[in-house]
C-alpha atoms as a PDB file:
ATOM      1  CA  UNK A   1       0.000   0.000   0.000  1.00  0.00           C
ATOM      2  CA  UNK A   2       1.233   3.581  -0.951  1.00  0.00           C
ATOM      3  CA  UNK A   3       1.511   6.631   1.131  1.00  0.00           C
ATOM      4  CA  UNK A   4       0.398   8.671  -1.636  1.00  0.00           C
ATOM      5  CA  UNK A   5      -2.434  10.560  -0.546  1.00  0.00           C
ATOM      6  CA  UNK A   6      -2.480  13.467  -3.135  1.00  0.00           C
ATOM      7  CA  UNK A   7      -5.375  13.281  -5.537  1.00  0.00           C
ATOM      8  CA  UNK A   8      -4.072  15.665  -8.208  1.00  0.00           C
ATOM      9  CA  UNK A   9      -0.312  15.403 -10.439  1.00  0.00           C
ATOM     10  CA  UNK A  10       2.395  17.222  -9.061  1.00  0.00           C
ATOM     11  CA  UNK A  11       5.091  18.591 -11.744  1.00  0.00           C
ATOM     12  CA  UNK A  12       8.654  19.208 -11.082  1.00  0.00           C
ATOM     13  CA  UNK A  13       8.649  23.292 -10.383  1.00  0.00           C
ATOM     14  CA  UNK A  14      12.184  24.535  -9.908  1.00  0.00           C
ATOM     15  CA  UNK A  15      11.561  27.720  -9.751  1.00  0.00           C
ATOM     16  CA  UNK A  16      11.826  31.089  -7.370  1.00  0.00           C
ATOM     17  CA  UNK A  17       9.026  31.263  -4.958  1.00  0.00           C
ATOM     18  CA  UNK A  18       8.473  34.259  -2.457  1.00  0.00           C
ATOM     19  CA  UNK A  19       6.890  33.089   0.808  1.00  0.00           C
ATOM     20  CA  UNK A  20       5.534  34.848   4.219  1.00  0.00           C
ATOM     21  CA  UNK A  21       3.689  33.975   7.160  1.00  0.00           C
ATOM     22  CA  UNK A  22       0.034  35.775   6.999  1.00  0.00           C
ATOM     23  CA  UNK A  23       1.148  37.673  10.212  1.00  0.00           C
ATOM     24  CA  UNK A  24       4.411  39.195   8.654  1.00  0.00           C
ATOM     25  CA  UNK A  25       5.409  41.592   6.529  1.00  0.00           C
ATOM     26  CA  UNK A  26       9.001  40.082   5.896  1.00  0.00           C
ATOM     27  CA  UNK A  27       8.913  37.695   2.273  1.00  0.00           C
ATOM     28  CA  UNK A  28      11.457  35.182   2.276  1.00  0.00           C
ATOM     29  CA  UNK A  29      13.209  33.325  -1.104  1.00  0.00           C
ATOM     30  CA  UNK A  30      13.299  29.887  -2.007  1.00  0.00           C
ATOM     31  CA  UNK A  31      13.312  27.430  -4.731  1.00  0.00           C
ATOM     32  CA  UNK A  32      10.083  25.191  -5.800  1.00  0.00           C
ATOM     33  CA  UNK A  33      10.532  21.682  -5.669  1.00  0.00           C
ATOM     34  CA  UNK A  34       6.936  20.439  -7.031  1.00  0.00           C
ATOM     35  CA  UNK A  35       3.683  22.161  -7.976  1.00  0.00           C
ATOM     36  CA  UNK A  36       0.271  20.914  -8.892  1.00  0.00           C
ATOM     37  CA  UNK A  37      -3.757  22.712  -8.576  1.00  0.00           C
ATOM     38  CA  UNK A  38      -4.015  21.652  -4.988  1.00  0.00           C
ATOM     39  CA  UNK A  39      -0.257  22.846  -3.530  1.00  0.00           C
ATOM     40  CA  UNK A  40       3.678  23.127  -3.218  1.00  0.00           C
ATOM     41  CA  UNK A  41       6.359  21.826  -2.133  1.00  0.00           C
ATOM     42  CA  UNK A  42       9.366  23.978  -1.588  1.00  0.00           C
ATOM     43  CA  UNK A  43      12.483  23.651   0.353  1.00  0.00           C
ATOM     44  CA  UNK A  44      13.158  26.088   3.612  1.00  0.00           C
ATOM     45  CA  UNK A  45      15.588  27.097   6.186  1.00  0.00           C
ATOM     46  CA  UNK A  46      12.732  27.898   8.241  1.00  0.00           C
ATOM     47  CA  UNK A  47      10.770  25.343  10.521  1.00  0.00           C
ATOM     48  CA  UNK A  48       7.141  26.130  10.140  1.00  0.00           C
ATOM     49  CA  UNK A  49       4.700  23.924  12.098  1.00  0.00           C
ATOM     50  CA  UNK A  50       1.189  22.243  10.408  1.00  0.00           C
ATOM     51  CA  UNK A  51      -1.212  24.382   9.682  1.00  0.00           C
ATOM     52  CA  UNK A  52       1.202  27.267   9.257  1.00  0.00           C
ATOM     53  CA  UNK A  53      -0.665  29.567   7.042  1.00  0.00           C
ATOM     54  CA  UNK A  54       1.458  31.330   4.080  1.00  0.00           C
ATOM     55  CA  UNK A  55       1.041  33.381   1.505  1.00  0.00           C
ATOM     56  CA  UNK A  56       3.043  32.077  -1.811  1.00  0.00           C
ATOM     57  CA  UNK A  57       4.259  34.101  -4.802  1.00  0.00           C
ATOM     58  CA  UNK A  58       5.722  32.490  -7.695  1.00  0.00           C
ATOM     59  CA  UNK A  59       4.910  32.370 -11.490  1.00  0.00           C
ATOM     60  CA  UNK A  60       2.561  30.140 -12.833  1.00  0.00           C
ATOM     61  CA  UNK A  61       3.727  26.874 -14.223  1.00  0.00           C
ATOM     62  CA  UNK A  62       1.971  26.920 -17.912  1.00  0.00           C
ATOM     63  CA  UNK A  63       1.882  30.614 -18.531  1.00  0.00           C
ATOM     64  CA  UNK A  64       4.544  32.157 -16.424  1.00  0.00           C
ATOM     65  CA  UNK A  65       2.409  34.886 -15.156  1.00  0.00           C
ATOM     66  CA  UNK A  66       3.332  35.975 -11.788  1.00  0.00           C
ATOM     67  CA  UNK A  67       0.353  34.505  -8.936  1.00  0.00           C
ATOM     68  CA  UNK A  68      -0.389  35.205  -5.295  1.00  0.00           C
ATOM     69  CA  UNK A  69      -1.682  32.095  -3.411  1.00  0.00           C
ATOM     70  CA  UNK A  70      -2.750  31.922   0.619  1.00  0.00           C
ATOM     71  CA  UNK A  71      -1.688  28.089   1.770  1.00  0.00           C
ATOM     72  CA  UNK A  72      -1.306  26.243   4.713  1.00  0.00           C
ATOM     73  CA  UNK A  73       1.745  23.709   5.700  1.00  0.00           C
ATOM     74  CA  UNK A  74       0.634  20.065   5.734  1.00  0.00           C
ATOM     75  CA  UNK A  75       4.260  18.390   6.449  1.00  0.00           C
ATOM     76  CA  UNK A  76       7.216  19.155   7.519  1.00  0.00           C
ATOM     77  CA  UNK A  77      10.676  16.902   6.580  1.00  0.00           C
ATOM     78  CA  UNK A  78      14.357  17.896   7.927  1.00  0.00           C
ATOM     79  CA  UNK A  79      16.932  17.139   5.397  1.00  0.00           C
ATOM     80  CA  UNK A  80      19.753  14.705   6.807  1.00  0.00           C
ATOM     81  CA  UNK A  81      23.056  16.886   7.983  1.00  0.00           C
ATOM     82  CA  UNK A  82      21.244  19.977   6.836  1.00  0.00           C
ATOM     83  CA  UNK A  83      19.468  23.076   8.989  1.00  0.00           C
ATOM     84  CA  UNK A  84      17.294  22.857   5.771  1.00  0.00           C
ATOM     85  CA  UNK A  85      13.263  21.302   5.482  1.00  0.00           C
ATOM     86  CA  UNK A  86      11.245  20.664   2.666  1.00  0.00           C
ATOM     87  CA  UNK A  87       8.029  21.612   3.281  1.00  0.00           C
ATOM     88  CA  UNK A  88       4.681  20.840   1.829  1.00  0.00           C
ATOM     89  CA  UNK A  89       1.217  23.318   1.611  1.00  0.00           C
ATOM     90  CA  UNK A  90      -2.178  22.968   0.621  1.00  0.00           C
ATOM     91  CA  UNK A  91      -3.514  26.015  -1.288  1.00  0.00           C
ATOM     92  CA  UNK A  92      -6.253  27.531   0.843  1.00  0.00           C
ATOM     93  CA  UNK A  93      -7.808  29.275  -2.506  1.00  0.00           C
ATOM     94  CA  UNK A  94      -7.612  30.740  -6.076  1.00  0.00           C
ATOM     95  CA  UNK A  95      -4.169  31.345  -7.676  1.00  0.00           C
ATOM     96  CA  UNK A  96      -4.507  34.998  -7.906  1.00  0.00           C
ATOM     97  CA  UNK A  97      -2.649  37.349 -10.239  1.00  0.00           C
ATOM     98  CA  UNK A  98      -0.169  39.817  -9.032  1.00  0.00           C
ATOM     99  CA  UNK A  99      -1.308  43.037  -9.820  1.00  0.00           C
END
């Protein structure tokens, strides 16, 4: 039996993502690990606990417009020998545009 419990594809998404916590105004930089309609995955230096709620900015994955998402961490893995985490969120709504 797997431990797959998404129900939509992820795709490989290396790409820059901007992050905060709703409560701050301070953005943080990362790299995308995978995307798909229902989250992200991203690596961190940060710890965030579940149900840490973010706010995501990144360009979309088809069209490469820049989007605004609100998410929520669902998991939380430390890397071996590293004071790095990958770190997995649900998207809590629409991908918005950045205006």
């Amino acid at each position: 039996m797997s431990g797959e419990r998404r129900i939509t594809k992820r795709s490989a998404f290396p790409m820059p993502v901007r992050y905060q916590q709703k409560s701050s105004q301070v953005f943080s930089n990362t790299l995308g690990r995978d995307i798909s309609e229902t989250g992200i995955g991203f690596v961190s230096s940060e710890f965030f606990p579940i149900s840490t709620q973010l706010v995501f900015e990144t360009q979309h994955p088809e069209n490469r417009n820049f989007i605004k998402v609100a998410g929520e961490v669902m998991w939380v893995s430390k890397y071996p020998h590293s004071e790095r985490f990958s770190v997995g969120a649900r998207f809590l709504g629409p991908l918005l545009p950045l205006s």
